[in-house]
C-alpha atoms as a PDB file:
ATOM      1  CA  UNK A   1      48.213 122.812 185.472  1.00  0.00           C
ATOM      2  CA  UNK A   2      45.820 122.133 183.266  1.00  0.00           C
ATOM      3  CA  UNK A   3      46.609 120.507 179.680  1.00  0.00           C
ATOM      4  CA  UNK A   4      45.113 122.581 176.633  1.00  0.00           C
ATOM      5  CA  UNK A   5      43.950 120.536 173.560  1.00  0.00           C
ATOM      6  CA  UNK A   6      44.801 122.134 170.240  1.00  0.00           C
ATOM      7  CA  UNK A   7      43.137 120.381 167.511  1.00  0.00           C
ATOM      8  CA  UNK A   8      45.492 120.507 164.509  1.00  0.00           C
ATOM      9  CA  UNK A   9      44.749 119.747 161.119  1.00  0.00           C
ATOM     10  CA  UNK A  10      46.567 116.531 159.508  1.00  0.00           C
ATOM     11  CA  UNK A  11      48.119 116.206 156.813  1.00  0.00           C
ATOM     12  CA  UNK A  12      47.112 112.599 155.322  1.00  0.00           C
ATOM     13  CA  UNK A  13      49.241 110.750 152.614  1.00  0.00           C
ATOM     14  CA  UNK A  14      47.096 109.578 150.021  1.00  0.00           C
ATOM     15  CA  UNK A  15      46.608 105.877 150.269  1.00  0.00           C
ATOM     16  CA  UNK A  16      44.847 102.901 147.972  1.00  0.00           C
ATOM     17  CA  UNK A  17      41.012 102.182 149.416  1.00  0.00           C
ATOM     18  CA  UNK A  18      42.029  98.883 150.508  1.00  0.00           C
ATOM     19  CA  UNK A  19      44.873 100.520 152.816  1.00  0.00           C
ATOM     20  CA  UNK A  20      41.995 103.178 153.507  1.00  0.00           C
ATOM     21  CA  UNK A  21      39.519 100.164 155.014  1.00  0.00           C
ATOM     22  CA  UNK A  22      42.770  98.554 156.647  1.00  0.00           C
ATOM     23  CA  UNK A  23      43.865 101.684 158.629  1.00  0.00           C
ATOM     24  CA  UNK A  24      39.924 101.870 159.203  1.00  0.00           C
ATOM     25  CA  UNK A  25      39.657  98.889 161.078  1.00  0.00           C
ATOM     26  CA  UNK A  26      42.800  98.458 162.721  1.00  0.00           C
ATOM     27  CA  UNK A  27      41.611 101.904 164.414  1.00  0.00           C
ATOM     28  CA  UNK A  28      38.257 100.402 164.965  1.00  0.00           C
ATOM     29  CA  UNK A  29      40.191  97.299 167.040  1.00  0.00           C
ATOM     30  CA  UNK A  30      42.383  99.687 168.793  1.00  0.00           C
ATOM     31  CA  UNK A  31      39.473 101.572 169.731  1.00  0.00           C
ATOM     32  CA  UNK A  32      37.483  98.490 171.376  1.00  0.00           C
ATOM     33  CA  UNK A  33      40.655  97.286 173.413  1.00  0.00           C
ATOM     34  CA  UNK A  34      41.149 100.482 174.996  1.00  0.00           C
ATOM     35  CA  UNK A  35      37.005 100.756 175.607  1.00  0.00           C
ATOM     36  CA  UNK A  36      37.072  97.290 176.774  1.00  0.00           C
ATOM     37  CA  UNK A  37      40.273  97.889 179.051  1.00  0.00           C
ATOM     38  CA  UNK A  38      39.135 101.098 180.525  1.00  0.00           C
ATOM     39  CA  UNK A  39      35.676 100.159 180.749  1.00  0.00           C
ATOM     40  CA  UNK A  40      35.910 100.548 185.026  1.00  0.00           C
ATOM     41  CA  UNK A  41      37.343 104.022 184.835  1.00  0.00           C
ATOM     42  CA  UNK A  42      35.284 105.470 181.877  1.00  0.00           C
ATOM     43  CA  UNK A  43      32.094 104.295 183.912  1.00  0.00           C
ATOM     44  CA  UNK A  44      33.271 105.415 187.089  1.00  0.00           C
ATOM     45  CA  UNK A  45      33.898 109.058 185.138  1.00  0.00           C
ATOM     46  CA  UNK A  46      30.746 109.484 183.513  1.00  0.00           C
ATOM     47  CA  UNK A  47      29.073 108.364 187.018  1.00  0.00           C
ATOM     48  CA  UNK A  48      30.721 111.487 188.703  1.00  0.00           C
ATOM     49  CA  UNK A  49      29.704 113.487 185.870  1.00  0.00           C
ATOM     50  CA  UNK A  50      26.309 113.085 185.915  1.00  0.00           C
ATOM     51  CA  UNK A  51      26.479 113.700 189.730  1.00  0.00           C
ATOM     52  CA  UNK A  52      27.810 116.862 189.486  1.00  0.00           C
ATOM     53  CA  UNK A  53      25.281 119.692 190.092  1.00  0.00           C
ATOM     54  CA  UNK A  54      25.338 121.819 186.831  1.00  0.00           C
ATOM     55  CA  UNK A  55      26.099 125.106 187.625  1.00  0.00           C
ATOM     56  CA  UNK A  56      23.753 127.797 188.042  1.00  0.00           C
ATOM     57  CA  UNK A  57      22.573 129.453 185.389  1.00  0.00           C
ATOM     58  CA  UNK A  58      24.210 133.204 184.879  1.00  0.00           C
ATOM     59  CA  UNK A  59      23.663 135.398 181.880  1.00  0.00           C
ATOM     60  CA  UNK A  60      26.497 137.364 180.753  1.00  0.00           C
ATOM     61  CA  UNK A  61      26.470 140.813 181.652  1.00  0.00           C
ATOM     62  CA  UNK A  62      25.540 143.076 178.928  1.00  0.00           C
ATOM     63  CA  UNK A  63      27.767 145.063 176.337  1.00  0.00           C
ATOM     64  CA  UNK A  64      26.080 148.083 177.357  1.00  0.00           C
ATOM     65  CA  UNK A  65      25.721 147.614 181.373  1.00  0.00           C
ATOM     66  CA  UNK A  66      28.959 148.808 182.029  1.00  0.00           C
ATOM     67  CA  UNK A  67      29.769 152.340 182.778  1.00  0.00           C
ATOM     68  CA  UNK A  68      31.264 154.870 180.047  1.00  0.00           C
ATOM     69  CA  UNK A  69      34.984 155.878 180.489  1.00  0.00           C
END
């Protein structure tokens, strides 16, 4: 089955700047481990992806193609 991403909006507390630049770059950090740790997989991914025939091109039928009930 395949998972469905909803993106939800977040409600944020209001925090100081300095807290602001903190939560900032501890994200930032978290970020670069997980790039750094991944790094094999993430490559092998985007390798398969740019493999990958795109598929051919089909326009979408027309509003008025179809026949009238």
């Amino acid at each position: 089955m395949k998972r469905v991403f909803v993106l939800m909006p977040m409600m944020l507390p209001r925090i100081s700047d300095r807290a602001a630049v903190q939560l900032l770059d501890i994200l930032e950090l978290l970020l670069t481990y997980v790039r750094h740790h991944y790094a094999p997989q993430i490559q092998r991914w985007h390798s398969r992806q740019r493999s990958v025939d795109p598929p051919a091109y089909r326009p979408s039928p027309s509003l008025f193609d179809d026949e009238p009930f």
